[in-house]
PDB file of N, CA and C in Angstrom:
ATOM      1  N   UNK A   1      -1.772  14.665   4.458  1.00  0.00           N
ATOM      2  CA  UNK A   1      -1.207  13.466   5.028  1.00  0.00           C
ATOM      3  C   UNK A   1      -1.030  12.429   3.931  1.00  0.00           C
ATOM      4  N   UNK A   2       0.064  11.816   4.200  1.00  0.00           N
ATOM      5  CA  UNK A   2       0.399  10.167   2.951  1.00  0.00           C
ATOM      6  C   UNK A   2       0.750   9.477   3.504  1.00  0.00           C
ATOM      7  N   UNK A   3       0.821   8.077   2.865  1.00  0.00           N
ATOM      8  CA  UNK A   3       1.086   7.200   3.375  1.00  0.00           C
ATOM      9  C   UNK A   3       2.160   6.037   2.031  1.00  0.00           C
ATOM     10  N   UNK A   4       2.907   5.373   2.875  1.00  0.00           N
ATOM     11  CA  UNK A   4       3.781   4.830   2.164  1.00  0.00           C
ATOM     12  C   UNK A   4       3.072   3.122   2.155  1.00  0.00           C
ATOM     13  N   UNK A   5       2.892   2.861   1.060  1.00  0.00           N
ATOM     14  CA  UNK A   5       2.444   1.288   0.794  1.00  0.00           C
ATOM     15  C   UNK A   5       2.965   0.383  -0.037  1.00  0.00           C
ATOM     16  N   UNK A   6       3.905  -0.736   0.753  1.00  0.00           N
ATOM     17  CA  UNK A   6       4.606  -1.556   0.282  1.00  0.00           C
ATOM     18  C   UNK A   6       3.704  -3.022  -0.210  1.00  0.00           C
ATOM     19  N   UNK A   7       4.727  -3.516  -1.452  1.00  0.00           N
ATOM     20  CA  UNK A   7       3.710  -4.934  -1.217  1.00  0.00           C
ATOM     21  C   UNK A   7       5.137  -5.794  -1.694  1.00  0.00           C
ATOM     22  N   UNK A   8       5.151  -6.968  -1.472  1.00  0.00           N
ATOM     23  CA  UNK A   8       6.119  -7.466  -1.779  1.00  0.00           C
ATOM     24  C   UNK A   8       6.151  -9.541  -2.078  1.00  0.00           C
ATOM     25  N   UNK A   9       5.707  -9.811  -2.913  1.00  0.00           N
ATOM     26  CA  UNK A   9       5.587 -11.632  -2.774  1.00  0.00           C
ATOM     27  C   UNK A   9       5.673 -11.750  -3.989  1.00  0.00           C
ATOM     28  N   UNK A  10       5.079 -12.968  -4.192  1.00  0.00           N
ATOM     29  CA  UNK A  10       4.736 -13.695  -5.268  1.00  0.00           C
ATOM     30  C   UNK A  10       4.570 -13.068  -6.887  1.00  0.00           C
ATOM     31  N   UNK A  11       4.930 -12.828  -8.084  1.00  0.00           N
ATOM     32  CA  UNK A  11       4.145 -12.166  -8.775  1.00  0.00           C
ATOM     33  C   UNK A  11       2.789 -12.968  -9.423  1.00  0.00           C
ATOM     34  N   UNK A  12       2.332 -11.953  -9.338  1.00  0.00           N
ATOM     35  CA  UNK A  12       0.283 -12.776 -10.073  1.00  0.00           C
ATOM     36  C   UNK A  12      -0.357 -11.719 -10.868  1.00  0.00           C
ATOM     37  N   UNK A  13      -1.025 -11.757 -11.555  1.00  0.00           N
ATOM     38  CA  UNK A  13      -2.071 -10.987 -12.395  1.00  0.00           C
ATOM     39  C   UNK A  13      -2.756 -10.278 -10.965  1.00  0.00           C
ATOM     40  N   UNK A  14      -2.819  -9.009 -11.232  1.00  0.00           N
ATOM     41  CA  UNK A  14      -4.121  -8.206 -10.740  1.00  0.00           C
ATOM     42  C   UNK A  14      -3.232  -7.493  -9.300  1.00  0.00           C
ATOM     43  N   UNK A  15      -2.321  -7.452  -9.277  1.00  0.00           N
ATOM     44  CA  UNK A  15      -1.863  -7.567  -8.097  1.00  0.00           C
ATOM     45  C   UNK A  15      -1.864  -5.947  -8.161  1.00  0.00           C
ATOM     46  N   UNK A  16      -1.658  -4.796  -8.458  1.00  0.00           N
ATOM     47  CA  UNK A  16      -1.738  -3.562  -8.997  1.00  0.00           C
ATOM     48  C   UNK A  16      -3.056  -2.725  -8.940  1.00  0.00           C
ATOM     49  N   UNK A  17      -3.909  -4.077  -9.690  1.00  0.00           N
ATOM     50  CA  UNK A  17      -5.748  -3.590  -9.485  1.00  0.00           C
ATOM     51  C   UNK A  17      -6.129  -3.437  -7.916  1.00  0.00           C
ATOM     52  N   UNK A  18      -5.658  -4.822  -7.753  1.00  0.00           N
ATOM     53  CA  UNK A  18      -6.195  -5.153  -6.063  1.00  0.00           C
ATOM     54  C   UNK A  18      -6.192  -4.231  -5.153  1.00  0.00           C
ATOM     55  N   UNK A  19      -4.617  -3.202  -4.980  1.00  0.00           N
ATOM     56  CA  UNK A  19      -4.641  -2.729  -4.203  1.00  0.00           C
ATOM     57  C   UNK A  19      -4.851  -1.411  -4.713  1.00  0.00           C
ATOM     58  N   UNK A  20      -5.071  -1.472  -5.488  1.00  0.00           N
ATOM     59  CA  UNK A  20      -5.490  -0.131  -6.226  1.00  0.00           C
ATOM     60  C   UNK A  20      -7.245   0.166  -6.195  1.00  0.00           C
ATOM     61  N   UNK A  21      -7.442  -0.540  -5.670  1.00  0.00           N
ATOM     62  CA  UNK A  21      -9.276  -1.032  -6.031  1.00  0.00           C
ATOM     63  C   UNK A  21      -9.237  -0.496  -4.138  1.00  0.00           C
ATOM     64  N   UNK A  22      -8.733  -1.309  -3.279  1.00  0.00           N
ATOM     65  CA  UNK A  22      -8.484  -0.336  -1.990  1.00  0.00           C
ATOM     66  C   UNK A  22      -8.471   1.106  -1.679  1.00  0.00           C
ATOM     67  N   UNK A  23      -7.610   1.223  -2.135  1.00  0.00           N
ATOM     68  CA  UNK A  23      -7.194   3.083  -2.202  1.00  0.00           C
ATOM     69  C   UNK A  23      -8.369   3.417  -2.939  1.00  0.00           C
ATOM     70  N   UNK A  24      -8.956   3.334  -3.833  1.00  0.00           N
ATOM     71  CA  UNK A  24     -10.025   4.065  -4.875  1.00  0.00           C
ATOM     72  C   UNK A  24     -11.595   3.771  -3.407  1.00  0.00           C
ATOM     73  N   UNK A  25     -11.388   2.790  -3.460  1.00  0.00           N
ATOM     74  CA  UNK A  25     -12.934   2.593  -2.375  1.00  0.00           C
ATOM     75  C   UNK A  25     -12.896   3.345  -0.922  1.00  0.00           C
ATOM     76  N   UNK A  26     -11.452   3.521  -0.552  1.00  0.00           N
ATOM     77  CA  UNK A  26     -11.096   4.300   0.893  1.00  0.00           C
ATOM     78  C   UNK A  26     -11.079   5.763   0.142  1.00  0.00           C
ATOM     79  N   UNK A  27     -10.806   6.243  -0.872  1.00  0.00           N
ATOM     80  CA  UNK A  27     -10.415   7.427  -1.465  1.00  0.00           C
ATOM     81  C   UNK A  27      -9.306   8.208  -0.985  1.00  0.00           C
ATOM     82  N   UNK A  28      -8.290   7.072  -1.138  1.00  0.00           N
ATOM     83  CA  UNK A  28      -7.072   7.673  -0.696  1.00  0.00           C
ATOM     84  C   UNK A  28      -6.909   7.818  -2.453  1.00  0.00           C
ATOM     85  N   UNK A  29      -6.469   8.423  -2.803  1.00  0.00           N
ATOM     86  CA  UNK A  29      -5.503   9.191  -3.807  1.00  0.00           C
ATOM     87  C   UNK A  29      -4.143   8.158  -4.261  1.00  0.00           C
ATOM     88  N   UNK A  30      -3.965   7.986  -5.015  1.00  0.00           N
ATOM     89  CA  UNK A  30      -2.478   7.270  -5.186  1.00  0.00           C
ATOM     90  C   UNK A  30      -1.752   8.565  -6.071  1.00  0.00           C
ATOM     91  N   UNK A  31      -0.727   8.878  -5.410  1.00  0.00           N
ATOM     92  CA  UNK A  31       0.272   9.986  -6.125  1.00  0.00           C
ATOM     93  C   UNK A  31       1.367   9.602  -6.587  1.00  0.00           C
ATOM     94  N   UNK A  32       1.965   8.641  -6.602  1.00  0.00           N
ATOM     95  CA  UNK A  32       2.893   7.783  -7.288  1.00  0.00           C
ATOM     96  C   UNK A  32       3.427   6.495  -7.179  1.00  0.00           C
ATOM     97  N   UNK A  33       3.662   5.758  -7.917  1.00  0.00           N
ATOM     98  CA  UNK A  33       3.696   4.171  -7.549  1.00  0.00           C
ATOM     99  C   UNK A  33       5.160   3.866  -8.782  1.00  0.00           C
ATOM    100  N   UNK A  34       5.484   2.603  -8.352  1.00  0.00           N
ATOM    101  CA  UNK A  34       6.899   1.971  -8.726  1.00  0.00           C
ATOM    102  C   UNK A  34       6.949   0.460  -8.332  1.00  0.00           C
ATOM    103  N   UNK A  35       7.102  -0.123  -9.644  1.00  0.00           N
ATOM    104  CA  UNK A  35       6.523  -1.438  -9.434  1.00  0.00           C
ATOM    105  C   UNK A  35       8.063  -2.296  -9.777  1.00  0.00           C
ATOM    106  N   UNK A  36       7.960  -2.988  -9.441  1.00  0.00           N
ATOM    107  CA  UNK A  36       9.039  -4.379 -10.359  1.00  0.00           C
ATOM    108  C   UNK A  36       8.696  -5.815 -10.487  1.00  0.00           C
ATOM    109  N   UNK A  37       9.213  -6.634 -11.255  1.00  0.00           N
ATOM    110  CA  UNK A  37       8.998  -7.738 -10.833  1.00  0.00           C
ATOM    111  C   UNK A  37      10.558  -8.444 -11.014  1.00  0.00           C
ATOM    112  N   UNK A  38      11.198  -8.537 -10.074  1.00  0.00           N
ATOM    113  CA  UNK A  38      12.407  -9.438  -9.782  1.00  0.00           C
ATOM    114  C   UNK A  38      12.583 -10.757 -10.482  1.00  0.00           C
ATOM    115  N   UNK A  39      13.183 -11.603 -11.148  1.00  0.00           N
ATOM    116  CA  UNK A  39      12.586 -12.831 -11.288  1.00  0.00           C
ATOM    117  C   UNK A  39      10.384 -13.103 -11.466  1.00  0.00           C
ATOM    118  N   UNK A  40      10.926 -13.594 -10.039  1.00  0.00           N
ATOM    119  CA  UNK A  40       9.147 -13.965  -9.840  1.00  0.00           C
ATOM    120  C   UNK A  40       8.609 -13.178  -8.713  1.00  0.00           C
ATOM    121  N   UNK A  41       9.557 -12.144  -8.034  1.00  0.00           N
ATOM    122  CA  UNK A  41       9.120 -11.853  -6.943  1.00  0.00           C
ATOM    123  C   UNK A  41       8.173 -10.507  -7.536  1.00  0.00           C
ATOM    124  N   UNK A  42       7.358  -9.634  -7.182  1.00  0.00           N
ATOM    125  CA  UNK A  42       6.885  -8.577  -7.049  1.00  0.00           C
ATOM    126  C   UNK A  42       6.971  -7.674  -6.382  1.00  0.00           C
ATOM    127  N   UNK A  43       7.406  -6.448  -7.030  1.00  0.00           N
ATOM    128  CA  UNK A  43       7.983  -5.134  -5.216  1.00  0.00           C
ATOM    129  C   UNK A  43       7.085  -3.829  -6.224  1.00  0.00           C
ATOM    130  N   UNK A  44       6.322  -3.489  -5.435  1.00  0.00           N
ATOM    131  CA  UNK A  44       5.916  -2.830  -5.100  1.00  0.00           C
ATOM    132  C   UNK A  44       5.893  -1.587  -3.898  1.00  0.00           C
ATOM    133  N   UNK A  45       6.453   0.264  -4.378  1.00  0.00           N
ATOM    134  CA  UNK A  45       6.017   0.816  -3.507  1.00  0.00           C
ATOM    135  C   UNK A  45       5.276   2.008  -3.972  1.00  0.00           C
ATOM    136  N   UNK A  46       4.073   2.142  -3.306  1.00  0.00           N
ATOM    137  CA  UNK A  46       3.288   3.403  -3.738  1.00  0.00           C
ATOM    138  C   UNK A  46       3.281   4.490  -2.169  1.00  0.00           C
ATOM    139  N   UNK A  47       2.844   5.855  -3.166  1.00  0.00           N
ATOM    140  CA  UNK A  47       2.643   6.380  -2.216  1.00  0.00           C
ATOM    141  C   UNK A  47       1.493   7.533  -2.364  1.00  0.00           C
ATOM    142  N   UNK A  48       0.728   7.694  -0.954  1.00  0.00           N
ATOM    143  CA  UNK A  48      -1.188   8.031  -1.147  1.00  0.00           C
ATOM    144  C   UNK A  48      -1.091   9.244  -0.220  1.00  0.00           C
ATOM    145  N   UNK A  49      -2.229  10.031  -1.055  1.00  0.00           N
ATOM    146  CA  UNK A  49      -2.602  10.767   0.323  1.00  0.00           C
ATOM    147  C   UNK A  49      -3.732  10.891   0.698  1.00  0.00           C
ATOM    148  N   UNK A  50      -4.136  10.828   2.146  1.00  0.00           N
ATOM    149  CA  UNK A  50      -5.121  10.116   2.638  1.00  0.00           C
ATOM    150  C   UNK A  50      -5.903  11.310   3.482  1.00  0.00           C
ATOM    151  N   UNK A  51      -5.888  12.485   2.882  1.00  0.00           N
ATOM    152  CA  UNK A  51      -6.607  12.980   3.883  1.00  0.00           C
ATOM    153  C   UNK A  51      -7.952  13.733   3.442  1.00  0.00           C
ATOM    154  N   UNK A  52      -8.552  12.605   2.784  1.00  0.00           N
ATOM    155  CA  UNK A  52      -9.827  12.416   2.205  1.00  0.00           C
ATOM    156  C   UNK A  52     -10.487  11.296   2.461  1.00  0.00           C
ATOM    157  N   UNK A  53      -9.512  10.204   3.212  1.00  0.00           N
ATOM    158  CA  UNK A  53     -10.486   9.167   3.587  1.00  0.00           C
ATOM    159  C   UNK A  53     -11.964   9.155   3.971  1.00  0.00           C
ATOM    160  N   UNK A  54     -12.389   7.789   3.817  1.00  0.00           N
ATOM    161  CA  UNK A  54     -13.751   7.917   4.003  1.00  0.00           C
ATOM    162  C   UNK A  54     -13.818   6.800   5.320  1.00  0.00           C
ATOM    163  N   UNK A  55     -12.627   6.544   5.863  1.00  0.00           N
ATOM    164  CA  UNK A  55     -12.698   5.482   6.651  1.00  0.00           C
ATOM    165  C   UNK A  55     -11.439   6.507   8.232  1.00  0.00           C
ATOM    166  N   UNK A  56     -11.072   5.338   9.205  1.00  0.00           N
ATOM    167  CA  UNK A  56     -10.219   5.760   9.760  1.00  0.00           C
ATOM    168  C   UNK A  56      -9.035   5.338   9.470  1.00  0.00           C
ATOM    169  N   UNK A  57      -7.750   5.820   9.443  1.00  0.00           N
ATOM    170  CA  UNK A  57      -6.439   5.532   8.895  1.00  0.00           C
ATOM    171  C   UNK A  57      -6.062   3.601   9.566  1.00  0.00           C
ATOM    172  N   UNK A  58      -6.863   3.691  10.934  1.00  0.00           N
ATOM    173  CA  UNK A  58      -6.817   2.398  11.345  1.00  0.00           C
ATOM    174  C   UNK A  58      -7.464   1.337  10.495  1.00  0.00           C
ATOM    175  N   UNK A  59      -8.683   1.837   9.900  1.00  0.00           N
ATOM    176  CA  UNK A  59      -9.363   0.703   9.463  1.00  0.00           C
ATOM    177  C   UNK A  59      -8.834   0.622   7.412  1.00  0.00           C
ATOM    178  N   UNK A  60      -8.283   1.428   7.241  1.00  0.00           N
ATOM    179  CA  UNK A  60      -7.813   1.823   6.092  1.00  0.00           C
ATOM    180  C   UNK A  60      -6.181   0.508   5.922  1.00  0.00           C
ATOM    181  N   UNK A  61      -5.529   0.922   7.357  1.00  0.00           N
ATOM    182  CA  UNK A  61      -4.463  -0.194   7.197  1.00  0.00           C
ATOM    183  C   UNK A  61      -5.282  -1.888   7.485  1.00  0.00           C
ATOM    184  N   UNK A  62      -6.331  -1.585   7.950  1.00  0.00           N
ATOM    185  CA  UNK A  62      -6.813  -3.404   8.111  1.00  0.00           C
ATOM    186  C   UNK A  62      -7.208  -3.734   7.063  1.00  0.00           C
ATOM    187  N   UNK A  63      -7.931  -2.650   5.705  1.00  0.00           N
ATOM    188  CA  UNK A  63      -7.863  -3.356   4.521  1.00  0.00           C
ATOM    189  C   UNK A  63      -6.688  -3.809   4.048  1.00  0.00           C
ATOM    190  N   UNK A  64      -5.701  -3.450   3.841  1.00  0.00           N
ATOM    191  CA  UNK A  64      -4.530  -4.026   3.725  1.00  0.00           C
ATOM    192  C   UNK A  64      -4.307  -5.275   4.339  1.00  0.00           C
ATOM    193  N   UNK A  65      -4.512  -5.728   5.536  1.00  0.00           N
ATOM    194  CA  UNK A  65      -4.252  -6.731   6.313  1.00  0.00           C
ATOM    195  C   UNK A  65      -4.846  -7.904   5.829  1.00  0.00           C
ATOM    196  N   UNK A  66      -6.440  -7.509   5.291  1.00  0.00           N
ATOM    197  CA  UNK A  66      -7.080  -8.941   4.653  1.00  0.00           C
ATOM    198  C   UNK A  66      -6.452  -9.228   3.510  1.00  0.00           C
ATOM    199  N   UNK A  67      -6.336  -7.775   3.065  1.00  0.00           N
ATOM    200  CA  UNK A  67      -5.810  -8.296   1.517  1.00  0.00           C
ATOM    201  C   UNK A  67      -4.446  -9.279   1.367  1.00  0.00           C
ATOM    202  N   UNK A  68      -3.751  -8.923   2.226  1.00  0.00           N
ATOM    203  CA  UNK A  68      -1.944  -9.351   2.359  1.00  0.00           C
ATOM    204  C   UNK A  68      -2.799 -11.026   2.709  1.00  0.00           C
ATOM    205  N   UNK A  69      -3.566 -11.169   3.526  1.00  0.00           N
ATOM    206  CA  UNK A  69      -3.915 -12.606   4.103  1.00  0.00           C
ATOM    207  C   UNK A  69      -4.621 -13.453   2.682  1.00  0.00           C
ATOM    208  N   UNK A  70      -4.963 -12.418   1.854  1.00  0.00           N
ATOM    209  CA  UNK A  70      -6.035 -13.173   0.955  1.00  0.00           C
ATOM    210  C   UNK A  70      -5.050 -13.548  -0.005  1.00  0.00           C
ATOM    211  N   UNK A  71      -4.400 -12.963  -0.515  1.00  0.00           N
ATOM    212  CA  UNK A  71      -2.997 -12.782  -1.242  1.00  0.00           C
ATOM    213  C   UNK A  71      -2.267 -13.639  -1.036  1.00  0.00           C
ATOM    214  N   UNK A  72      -1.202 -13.933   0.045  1.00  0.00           N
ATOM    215  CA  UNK A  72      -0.099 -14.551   0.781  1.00  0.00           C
ATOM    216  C   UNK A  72       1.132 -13.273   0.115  1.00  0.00           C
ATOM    217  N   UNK A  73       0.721 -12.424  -0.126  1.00  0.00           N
ATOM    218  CA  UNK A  73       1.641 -10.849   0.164  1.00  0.00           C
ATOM    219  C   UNK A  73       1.810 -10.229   0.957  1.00  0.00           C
ATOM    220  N   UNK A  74       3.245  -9.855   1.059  1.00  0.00           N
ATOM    221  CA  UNK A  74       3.348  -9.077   2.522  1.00  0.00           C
ATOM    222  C   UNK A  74       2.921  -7.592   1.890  1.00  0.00           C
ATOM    223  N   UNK A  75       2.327  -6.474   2.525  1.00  0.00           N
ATOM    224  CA  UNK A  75       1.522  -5.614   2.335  1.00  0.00           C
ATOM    225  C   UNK A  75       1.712  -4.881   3.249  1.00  0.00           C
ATOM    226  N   UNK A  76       2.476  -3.530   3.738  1.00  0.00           N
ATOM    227  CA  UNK A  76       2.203  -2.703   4.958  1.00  0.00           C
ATOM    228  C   UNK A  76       2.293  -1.212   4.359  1.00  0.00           C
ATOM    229  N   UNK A  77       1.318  -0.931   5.687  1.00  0.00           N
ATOM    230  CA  UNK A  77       1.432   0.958   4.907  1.00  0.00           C
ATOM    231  C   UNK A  77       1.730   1.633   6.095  1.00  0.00           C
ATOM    232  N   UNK A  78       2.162   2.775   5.916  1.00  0.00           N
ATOM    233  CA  UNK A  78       3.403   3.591   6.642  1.00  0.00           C
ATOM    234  C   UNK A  78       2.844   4.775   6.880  1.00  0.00           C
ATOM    235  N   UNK A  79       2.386   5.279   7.734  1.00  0.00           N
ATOM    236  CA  UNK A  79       2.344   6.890   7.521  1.00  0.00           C
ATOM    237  C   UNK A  79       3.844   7.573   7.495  1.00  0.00           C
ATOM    238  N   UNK A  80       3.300   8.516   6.289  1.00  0.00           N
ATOM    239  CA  UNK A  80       4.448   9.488   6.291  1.00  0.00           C
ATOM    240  C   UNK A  80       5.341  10.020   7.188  1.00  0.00           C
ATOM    241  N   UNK A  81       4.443   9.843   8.261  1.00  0.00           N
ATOM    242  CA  UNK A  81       5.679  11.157   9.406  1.00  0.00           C
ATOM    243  C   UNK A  81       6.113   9.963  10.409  1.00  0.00           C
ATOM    244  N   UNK A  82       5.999   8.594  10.148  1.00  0.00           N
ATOM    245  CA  UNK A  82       7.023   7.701  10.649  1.00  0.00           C
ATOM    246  C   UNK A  82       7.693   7.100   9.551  1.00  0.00           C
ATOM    247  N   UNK A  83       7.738   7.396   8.621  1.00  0.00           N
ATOM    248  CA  UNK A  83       8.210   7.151   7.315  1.00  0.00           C
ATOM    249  C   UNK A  83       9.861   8.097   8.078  1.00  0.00           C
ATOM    250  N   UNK A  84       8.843   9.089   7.977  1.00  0.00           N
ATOM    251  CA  UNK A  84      10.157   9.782   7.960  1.00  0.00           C
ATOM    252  C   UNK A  84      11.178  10.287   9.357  1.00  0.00           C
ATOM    253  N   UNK A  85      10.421   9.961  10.174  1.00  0.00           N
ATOM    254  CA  UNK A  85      11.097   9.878  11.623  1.00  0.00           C
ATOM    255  C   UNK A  85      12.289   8.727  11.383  1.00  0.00           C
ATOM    256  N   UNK A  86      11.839   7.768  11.182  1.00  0.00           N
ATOM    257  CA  UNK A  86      12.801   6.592  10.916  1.00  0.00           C
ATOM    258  C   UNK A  86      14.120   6.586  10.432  1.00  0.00           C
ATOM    259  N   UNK A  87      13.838   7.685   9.091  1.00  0.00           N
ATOM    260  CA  UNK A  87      15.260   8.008   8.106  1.00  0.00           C
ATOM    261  C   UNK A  87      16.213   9.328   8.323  1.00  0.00           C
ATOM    262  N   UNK A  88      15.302   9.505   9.569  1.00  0.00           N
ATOM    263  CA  UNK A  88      16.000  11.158  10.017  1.00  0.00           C
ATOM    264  C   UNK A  88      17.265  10.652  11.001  1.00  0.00           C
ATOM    265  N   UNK A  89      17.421   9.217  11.813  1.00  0.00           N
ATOM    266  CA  UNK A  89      18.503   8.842  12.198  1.00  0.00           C
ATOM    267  C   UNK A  89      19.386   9.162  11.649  1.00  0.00           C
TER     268      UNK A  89
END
């Protein structure tokens, strides 16, 4: 199982660690990532696979949720198989 994790705001120092420090403590795996920085904006998309968690996929996306709040980054993660339901239109 993977998951697709967007981040997208402000650019700042650490912003890469942060959510990378997530995934390493949940033990999701990061299998590839793609970063930019626009101007000032930051885009970010990675993508994990999670089926080693040490948590539930629910509580795995609420780390994300504090973080995006602690941040002022928008931050969402996707499972794969609505990832891809979506683009099969």
């Amino acid at each position: 199982m993977r998951t697709i994790i967007t981040v997208i705001g402000k650019d700042a120092v650490g912003i890469t660690a942060k959510v990378s420090a997530v995934c390493a403590n949940r033990n999701a795996n990061i299998v590839d990532i793609t970063q930019s920085v626009l101007q000032d904006v930051f885009v970010m998309v990675m993508l994990t696979e999670i089926q080693d968690l040490n948590c539930s996929f629910k509580e795995f996306k609420e780390d994300f949720c504090r973080l995006s709040q602690e941040t002022g980054l928008d931050m969402r993660v996707m499972h794969e198989d609505v990832f891809d339901s979506m683009h099969r239109i």
